[in-house]
C-alpha atoms as a PDB file:
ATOM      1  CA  UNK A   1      42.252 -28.281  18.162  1.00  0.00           C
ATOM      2  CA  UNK A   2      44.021 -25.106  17.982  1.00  0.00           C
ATOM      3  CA  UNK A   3      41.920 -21.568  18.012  1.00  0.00           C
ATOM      4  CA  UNK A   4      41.892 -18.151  18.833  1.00  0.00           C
ATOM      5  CA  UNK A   5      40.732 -15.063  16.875  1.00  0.00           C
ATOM      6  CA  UNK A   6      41.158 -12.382  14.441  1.00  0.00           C
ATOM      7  CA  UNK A   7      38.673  -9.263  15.348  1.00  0.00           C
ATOM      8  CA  UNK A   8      40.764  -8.179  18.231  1.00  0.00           C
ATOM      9  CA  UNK A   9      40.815  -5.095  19.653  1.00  0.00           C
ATOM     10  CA  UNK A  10      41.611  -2.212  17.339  1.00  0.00           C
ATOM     11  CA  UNK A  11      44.570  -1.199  19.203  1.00  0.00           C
ATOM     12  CA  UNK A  12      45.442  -4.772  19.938  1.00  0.00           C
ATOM     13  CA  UNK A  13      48.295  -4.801  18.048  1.00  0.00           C
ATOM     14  CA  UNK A  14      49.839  -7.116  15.408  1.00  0.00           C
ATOM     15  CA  UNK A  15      49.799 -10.363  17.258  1.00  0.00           C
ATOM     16  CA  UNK A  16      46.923  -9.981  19.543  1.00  0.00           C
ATOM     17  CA  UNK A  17      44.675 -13.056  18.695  1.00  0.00           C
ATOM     18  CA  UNK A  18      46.095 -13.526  15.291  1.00  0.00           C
ATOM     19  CA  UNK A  19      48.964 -14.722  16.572  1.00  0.00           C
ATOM     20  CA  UNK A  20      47.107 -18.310  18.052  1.00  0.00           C
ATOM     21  CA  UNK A  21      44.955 -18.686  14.637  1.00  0.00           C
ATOM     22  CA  UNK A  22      48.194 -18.290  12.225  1.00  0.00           C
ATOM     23  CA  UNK A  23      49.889 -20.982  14.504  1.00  0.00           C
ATOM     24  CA  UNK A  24      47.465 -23.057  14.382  1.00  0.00           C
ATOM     25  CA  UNK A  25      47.441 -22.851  10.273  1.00  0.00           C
ATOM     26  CA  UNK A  26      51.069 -23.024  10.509  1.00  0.00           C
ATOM     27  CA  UNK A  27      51.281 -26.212  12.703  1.00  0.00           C
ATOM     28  CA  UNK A  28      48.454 -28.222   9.942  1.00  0.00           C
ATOM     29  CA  UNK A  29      51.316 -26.838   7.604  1.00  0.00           C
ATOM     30  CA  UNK A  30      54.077 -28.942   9.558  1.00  0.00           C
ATOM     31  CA  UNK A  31      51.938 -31.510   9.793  1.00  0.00           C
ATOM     32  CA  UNK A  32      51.134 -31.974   5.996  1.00  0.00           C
ATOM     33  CA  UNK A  33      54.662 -31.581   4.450  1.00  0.00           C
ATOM     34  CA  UNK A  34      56.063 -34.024   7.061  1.00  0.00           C
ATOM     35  CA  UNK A  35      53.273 -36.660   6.403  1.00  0.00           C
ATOM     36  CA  UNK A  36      52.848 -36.703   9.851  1.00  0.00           C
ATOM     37  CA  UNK A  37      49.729 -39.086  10.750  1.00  0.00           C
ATOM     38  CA  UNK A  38      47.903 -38.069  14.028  1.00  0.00           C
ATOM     39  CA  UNK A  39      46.182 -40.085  15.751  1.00  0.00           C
ATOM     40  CA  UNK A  40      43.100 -38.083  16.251  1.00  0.00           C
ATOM     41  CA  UNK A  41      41.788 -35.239  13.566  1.00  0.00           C
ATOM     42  CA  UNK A  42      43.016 -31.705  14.284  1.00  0.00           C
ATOM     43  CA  UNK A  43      42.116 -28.520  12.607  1.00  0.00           C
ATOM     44  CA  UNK A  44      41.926 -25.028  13.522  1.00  0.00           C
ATOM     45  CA  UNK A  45      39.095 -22.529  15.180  1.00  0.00           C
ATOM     46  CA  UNK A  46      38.920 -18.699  14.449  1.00  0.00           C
ATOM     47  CA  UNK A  47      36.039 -17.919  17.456  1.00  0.00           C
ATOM     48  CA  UNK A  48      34.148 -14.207  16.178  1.00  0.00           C
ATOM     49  CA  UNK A  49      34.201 -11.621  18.591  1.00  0.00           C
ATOM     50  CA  UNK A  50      35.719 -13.082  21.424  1.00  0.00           C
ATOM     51  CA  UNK A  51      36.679 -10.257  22.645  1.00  0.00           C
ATOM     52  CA  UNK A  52      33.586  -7.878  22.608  1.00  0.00           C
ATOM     53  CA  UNK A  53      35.334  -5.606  20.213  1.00  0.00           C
ATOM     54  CA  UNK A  54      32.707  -5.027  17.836  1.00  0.00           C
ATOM     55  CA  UNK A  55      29.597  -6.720  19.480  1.00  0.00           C
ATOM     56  CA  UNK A  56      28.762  -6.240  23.245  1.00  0.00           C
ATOM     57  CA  UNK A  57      29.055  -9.951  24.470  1.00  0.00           C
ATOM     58  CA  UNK A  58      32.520 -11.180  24.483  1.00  0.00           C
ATOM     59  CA  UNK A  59      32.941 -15.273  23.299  1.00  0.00           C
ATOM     60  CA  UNK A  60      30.118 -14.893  21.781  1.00  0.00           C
ATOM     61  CA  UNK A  61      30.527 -18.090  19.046  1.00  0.00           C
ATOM     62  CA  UNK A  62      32.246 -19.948  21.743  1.00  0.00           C
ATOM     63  CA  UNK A  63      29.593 -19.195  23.743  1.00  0.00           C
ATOM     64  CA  UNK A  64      27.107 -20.427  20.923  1.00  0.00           C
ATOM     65  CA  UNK A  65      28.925 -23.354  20.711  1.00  0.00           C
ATOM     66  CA  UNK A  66      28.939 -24.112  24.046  1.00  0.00           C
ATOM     67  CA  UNK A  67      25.286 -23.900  24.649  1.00  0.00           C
ATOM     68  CA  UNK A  68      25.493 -20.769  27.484  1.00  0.00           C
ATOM     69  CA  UNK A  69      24.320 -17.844  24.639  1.00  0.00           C
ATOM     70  CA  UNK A  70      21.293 -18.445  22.143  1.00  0.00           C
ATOM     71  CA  UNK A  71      21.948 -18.277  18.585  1.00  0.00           C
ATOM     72  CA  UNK A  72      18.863 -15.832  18.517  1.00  0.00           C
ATOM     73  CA  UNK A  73      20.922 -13.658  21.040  1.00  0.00           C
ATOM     74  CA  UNK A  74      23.908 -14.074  19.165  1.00  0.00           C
ATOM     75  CA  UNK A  75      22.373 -12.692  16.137  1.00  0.00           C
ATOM     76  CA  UNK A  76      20.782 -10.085  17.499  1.00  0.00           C
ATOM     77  CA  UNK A  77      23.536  -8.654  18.896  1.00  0.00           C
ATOM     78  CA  UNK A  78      24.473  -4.727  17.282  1.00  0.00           C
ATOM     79  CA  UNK A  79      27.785  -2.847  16.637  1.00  0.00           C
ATOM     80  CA  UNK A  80      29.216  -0.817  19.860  1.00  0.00           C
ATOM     81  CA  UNK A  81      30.421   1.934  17.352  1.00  0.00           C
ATOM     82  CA  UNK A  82      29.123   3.664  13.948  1.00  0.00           C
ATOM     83  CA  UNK A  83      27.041   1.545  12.012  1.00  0.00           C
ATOM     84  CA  UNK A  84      24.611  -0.739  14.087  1.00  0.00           C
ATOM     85  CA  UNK A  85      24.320  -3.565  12.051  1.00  0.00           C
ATOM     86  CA  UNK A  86      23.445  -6.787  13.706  1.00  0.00           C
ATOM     87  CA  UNK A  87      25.724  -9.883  13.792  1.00  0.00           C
ATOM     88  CA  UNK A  88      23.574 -11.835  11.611  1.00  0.00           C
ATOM     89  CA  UNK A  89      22.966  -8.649   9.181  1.00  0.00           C
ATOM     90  CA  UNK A  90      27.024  -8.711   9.101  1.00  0.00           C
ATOM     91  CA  UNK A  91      27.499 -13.039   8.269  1.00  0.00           C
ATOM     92  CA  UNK A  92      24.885 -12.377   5.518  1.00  0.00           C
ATOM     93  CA  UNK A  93      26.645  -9.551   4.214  1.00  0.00           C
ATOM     94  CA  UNK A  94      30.278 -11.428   4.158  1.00  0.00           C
ATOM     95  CA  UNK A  95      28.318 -14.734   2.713  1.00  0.00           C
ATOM     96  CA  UNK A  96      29.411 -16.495   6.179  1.00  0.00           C
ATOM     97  CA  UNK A  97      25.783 -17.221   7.784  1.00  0.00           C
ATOM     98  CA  UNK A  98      25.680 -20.949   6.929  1.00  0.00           C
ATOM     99  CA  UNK A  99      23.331 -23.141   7.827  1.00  0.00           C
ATOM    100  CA  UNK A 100      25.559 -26.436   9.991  1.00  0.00           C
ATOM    101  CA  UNK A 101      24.602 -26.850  13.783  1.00  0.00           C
ATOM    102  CA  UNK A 102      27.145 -25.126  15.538  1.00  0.00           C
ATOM    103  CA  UNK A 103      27.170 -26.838  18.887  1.00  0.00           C
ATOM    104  CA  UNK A 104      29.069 -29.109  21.581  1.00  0.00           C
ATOM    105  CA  UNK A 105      26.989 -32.348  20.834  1.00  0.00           C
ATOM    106  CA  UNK A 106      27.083 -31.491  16.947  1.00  0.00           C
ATOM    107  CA  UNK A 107      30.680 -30.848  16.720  1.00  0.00           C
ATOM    108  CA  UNK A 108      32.817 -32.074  19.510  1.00  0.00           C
ATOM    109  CA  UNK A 109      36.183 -31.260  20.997  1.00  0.00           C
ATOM    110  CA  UNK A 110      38.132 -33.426  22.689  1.00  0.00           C
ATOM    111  CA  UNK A 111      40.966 -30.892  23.519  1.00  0.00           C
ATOM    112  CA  UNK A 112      42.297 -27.921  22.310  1.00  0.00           C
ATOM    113  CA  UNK A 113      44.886 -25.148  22.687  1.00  0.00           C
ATOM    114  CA  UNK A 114      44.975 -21.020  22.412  1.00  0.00           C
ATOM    115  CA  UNK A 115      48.281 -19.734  21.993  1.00  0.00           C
ATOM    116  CA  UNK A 116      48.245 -15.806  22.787  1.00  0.00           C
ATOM    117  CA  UNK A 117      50.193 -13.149  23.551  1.00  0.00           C
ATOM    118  CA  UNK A 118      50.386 -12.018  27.508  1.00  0.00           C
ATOM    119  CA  UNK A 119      48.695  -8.172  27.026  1.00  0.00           C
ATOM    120  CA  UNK A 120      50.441  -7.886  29.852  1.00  0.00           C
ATOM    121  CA  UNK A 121      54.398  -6.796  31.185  1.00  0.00           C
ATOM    122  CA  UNK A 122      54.805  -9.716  33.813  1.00  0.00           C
ATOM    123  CA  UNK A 123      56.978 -12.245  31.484  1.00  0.00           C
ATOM    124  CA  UNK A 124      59.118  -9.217  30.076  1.00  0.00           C
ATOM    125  CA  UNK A 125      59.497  -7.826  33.497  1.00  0.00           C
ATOM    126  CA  UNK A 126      60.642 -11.267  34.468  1.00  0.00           C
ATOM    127  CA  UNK A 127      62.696 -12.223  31.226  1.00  0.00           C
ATOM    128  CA  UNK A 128      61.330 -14.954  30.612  1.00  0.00           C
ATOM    129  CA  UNK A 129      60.467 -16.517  27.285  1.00  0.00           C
ATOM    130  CA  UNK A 130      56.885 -18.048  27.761  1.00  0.00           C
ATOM    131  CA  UNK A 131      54.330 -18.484  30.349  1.00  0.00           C
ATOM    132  CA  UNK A 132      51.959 -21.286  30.641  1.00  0.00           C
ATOM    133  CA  UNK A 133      48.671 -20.480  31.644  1.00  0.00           C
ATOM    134  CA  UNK A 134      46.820 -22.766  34.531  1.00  0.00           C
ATOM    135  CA  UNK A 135      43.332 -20.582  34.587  1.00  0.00           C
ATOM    136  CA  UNK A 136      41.494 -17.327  33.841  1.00  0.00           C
ATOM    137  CA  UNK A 137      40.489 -15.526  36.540  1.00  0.00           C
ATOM    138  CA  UNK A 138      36.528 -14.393  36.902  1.00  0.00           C
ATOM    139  CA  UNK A 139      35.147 -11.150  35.375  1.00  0.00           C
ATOM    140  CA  UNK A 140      31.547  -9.559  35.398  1.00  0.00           C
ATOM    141  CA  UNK A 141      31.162  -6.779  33.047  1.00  0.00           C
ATOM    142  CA  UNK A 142      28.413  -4.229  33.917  1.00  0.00           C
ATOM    143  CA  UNK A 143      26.456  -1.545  32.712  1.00  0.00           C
ATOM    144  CA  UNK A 144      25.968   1.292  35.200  1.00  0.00           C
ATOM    145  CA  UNK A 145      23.581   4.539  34.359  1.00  0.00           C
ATOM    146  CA  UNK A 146      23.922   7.374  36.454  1.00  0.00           C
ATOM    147  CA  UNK A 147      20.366   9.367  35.957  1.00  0.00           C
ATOM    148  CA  UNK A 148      20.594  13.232  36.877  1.00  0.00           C
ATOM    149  CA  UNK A 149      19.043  16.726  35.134  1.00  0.00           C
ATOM    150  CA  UNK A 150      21.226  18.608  32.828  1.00  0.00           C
ATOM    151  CA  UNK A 151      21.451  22.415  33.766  1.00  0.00           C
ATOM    152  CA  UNK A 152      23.218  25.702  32.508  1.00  0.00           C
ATOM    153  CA  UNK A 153      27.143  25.807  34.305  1.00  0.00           C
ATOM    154  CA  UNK A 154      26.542  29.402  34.331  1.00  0.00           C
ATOM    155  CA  UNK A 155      23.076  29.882  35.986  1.00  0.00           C
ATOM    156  CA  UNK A 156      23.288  26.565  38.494  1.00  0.00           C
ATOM    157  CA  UNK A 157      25.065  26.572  41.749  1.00  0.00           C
ATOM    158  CA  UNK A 158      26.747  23.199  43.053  1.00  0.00           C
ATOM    159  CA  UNK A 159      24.024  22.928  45.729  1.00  0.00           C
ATOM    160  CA  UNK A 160      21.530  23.197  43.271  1.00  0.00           C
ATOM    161  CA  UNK A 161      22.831  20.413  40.610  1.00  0.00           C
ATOM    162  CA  UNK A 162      21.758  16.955  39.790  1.00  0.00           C
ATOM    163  CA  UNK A 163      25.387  16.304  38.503  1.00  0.00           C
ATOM    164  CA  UNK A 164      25.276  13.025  36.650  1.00  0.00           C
ATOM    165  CA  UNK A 165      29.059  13.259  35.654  1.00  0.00           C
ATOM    166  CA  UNK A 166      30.115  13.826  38.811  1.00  0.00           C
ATOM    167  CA  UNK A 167      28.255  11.264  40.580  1.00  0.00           C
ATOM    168  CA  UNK A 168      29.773   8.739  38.003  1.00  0.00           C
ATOM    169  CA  UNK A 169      32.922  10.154  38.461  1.00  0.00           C
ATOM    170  CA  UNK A 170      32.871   9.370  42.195  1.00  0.00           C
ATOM    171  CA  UNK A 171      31.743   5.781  41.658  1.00  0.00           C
ATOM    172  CA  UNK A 172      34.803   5.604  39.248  1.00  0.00           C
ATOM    173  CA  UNK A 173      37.029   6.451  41.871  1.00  0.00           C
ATOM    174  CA  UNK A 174      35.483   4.112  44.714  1.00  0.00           C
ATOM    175  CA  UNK A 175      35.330   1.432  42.280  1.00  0.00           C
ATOM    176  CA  UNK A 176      39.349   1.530  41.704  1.00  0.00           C
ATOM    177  CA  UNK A 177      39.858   2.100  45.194  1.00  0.00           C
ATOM    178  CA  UNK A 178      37.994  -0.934  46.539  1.00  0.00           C
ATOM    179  CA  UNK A 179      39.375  -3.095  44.138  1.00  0.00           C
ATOM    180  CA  UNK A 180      42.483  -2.770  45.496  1.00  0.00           C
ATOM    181  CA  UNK A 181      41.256  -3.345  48.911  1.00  0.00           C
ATOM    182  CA  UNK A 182      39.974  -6.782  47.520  1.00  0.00           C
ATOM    183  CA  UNK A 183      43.365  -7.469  45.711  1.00  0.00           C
ATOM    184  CA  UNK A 184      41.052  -7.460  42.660  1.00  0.00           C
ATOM    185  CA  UNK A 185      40.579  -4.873  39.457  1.00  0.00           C
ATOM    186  CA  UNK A 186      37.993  -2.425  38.703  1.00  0.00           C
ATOM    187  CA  UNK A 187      37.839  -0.724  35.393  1.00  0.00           C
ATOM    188  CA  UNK A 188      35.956   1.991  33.070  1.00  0.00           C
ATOM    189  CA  UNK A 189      36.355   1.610  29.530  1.00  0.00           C
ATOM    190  CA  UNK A 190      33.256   2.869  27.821  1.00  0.00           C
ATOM    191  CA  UNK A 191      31.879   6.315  29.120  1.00  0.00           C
ATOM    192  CA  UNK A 192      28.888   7.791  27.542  1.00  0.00           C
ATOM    193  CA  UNK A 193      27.396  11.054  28.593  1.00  0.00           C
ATOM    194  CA  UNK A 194      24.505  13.414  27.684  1.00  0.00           C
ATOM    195  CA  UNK A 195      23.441  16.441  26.224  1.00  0.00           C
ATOM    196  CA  UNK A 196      27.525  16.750  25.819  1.00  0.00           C
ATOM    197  CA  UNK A 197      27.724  20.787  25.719  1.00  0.00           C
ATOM    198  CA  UNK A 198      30.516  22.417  27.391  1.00  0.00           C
ATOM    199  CA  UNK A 199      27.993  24.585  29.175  1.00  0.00           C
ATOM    200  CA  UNK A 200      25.854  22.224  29.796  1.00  0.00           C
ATOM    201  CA  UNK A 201      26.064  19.771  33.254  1.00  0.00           C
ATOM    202  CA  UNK A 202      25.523  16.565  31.869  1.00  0.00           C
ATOM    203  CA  UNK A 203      22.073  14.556  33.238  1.00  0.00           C
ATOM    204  CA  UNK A 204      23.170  11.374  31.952  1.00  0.00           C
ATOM    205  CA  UNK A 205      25.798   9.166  32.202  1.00  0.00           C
ATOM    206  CA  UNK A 206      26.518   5.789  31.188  1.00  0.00           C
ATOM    207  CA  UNK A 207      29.855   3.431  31.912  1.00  0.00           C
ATOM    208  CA  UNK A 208      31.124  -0.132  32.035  1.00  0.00           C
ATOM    209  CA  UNK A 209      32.577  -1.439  34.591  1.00  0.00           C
ATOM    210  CA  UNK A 210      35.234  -4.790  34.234  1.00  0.00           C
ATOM    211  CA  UNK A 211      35.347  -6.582  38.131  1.00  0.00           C
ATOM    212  CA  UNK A 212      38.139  -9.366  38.166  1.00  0.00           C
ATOM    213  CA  UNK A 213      39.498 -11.221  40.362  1.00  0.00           C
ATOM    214  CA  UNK A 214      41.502 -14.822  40.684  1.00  0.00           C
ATOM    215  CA  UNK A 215      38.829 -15.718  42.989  1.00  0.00           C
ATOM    216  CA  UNK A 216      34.574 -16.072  41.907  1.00  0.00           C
ATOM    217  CA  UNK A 217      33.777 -15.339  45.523  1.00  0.00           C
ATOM    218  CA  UNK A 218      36.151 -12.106  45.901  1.00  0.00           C
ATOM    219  CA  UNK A 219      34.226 -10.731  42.359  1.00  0.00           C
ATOM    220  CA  UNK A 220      30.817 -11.202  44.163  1.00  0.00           C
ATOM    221  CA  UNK A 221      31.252 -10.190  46.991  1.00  0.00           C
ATOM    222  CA  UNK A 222      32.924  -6.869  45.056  1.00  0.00           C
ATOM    223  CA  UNK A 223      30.091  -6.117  43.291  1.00  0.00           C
ATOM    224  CA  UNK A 224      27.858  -6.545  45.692  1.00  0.00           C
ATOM    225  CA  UNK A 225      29.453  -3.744  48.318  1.00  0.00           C
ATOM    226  CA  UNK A 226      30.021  -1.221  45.180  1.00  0.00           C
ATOM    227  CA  UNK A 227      26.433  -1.644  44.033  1.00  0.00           C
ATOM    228  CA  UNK A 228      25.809  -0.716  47.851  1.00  0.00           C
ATOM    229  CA  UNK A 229      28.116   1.923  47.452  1.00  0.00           C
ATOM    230  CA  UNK A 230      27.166   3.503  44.559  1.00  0.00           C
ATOM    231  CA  UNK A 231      23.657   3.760  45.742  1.00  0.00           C
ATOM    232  CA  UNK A 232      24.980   5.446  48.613  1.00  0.00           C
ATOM    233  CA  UNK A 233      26.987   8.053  46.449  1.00  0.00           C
ATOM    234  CA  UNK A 234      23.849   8.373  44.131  1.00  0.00           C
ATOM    235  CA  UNK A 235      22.356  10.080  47.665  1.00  0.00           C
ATOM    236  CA  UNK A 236      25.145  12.280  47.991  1.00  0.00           C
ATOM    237  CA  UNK A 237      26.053  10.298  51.433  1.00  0.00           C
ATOM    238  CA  UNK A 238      29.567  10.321  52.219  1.00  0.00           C
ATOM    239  CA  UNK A 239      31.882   7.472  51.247  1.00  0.00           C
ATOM    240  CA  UNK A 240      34.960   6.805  53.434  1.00  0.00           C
ATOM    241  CA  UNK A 241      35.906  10.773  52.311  1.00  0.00           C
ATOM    242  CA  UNK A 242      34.613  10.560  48.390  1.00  0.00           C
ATOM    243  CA  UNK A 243      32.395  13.939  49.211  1.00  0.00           C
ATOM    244  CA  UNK A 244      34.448  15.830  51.704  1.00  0.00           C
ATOM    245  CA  UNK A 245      36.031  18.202  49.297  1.00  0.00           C
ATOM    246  CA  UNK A 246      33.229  20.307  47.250  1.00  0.00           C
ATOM    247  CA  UNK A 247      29.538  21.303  47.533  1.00  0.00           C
ATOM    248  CA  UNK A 248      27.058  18.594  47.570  1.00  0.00           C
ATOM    249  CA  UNK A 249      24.115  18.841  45.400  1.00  0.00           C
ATOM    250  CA  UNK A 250      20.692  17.132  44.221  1.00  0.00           C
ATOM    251  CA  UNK A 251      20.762  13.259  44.427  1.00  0.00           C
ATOM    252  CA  UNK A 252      21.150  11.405  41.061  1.00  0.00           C
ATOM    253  CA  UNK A 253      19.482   7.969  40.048  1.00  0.00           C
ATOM    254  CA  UNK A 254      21.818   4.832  39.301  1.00  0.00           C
ATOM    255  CA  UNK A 255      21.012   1.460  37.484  1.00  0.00           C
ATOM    256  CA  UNK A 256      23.024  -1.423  37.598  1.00  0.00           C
ATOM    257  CA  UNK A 257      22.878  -3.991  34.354  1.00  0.00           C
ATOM    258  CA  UNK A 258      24.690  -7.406  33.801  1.00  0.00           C
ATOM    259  CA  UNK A 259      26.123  -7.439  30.635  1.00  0.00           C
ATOM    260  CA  UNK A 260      28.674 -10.287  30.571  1.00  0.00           C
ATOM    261  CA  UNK A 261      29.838 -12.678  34.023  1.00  0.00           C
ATOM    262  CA  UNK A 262      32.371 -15.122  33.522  1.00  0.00           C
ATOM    263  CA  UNK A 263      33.909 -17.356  35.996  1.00  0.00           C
ATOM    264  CA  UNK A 264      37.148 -18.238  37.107  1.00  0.00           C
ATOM    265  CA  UNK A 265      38.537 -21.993  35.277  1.00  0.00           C
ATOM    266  CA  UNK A 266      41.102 -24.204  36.320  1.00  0.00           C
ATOM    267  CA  UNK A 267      42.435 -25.622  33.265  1.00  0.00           C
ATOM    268  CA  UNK A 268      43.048 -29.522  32.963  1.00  0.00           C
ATOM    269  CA  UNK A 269      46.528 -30.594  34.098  1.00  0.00           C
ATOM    270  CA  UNK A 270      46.755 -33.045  31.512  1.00  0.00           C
ATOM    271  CA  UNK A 271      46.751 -30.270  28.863  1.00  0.00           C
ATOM    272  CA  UNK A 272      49.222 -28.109  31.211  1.00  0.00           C
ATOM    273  CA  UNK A 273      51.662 -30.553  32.205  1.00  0.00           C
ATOM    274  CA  UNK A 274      51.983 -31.353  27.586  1.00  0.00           C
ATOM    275  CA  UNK A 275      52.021 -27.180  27.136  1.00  0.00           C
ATOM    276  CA  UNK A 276      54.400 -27.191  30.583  1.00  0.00           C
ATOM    277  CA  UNK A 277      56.700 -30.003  28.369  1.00  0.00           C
ATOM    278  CA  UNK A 278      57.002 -28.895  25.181  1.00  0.00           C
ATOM    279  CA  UNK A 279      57.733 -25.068  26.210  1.00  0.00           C
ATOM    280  CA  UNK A 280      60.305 -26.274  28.825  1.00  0.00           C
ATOM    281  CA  UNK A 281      62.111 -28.445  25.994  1.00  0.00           C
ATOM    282  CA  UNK A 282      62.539 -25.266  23.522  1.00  0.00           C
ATOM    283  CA  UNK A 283      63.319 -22.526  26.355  1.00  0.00           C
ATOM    284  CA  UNK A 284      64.395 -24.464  29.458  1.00  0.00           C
ATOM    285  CA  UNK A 285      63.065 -24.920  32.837  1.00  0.00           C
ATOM    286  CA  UNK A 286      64.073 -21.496  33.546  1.00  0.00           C
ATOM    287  CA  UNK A 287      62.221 -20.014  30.800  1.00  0.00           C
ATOM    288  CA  UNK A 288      58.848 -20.714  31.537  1.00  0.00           C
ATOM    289  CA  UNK A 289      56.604 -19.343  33.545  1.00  0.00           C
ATOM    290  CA  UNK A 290      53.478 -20.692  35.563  1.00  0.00           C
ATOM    291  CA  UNK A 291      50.351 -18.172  35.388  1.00  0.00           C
ATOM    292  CA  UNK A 292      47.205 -16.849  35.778  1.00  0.00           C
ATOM    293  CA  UNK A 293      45.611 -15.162  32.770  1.00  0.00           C
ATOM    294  CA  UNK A 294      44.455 -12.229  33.454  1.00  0.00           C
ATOM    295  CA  UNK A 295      42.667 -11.497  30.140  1.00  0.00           C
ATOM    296  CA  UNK A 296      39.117 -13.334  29.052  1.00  0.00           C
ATOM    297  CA  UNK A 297      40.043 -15.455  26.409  1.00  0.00           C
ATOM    298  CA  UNK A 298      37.651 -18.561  24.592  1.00  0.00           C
ATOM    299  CA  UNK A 299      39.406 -21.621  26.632  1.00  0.00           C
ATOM    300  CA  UNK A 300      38.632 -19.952  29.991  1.00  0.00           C
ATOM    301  CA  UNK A 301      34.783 -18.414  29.016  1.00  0.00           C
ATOM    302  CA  UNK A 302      33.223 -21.704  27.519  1.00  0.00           C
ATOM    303  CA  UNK A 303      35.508 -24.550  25.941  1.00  0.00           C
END
C-alpha cells in the first residue's frame, strides 16, 4: 500500500503530502499499462488530517483505523480556524461519511509505503538525492493556559500586574532553552491571548507546545521538568536568570493539557533494506541517505 495525504499545511507547499498520494496513483498507473501482475493487491491511501491542519488531532483516520482514537472522537473533532464545523458535519457535507468499518481487523495491511518530502534542509545541505527514513522520533503536543488579570498599561505598575503574556512569554523562552539542553525541540505554534487591546495587559494566554525528541524517555523526562518549571515561573520564582532583568509582579495560574503524544517507531528493516535498494539503484550508494524523520507522519503515528 502506498499513502500519504492531501490537507497539508496551508503553507506546506506544492509537494508536501501530495507528493506520496500522486505517486502512489502514478505507480497503479505503471502497473496497469504494463500488465504487470502483483502478487498481492495494492492500492493507494489518502489519510484526512494527518497533519492537524484543520482539526486538532493529527493522524486522526490513521488513528481511527488503527484502533488508538474513537470514531466518536474523530467526529467530534472542530475546525482550529473560522468556521467550527465538526469533522463529521464536514464528510456529510462533501458526501464522504460512508458507512464501511474502517479498521485494522476490517481492512488489513500487510505493508505499506509514504513517500514525502524532507520539510527539512539536511539532504540539500548534504547534496544528496534521497533519504530513507528508519523511524520518527516521539512528540507530545500540549496545551498550556497561562491564567492572569487583565489591567490598564497606563494605570498598573509592573509590581502590581498579573501579566499573563509575560509569564507565557518566559515559559516560551525556558522551553527552547531546555530543549536544547536535552538535544531535543521545543516549539510554539499557536498563541492565543485575551482581551487583545493595545492598552490592555492581557489576563489570558493560551499556547501549544511541540516536545520531540529521537528518544521516548528524553520527551518525558522534558516535559516533566518544564511542567515543574513553568509552575515555578507561574510564581514569579527565578529560573536559572529568566526574571533577573525587570520588575516582578502578581503570580499567574498555568494549566497543562495533553492534546496529542506520539512515540518514537523503528520502522521494519525488511521494508528499509527494499526502500534502501531501489533508491540506491536509481541514485547510487552515494546518493542516499539514512535518517530519522523528524516530522509526524501516518507510518510512524499508527500503521
Amino acid at each position: 500500500m502506498s499513502e500519504s495525504l492531501v490537507d497539508f499545511q496551508h503553507i506546506g507547499g506544492r509537494y508536501d503530502g501530495i507528493l506520496g498520494v500522486c505517486a502512489g496513483i502514478e505507480m497503479l498507473h505503471v502497473l496497469h499499462e504494463h500488465k504487470i501482475q502483483t502478487e498481492f493487491p495494492v492500492g493507494v491511501i489518502n489519510w484526512t488530517n494527518e497533519e492537524g491542519a484543520r482539526f486538532p488531532i493529527s493522524m486522526v483516520s490513521s488513528g481511527v483505523w488503527a484502533g488508538k482514537i474513537p470514531l466518536e472522537k474523530a467526529h467530534g473533532l472542530r475546525e482550529v480556524r473560522e468556521g467550527k464545523r465538526s469533522m463529521k458535519e464536514d464528510l456529510q457535507r462533501i458526501g464522504y461519511l460512508g458507512d464501511m468499518e474502517c479498521n485494522y481487523k476490517a481492512m488489513p495491511l500487510a505493508a505499506h509505503f509514504e513517500l514525502h518530502i524532507e520539510q527539512g534542509p539536511r539532504l540539500e545541505a548534504q547534496n544528496q538525492q534521497i533519504g530513507i527514513v528508519e523511524g520518527v522520533q516521539a512528540y507530545r503536543w500540549s496545551t498550556i493556559t497561562v491564567q492572569g488579570r487583565d489591567c490598564h498599561t497606563g494605570t498598573t505598575d509592573f509590581s502590581n500586574r498579573s501579566d499573563a503574556l509575560l509569564t507565557a512569554a518566559k515559559m516560551i523562552l525556558h522551553s527552547h532553552r531546555l530543549a536544547a539542553e536535552h538535544d531535543a525541540l521545543a516549539s510554539t505554534g499557536i498563541l492565543k491571548l485575551e482581551p487583545g487591546s493595545t492598552n490592555t495587559v492581557p489576563g489570558w494566554v493560551q499556547f501549544s507546545l511541540d516536545i520531540r525528541s529521537k528518544h521516548d524517555e528524553v520527551v518525558l523526562q522534558l516535559e516533566n521538568q518544564l511542567k515543574a518549571d513553568f509552575a515555578r515561573i507561574a510564581r514569579n520564582q527565578q529560573i536559572r536568570g529568566i526574571d533577573q532583568a525587570g520588575i516582578l509582579g502578581k503570580p499567574c495560574e498555568v494549566t497543562w493539557t495533553l492534546d496529542a503524544p506520539s512515540e518514537a517507531v523503528k520502522f521494519d528493516p525488511v521494508c528499509i533494506d527494499c526502500v534502501k535498494g531501489s533508491a540506491s539503484d536509481l541514485f547510487g550508494a552515494g546518493g542516499v541517505e539514512m535518517m530519522t524523520s523528524g516530522a509526524g507522519h501516518d507510518s510512524g503515528g499508527y500503521t
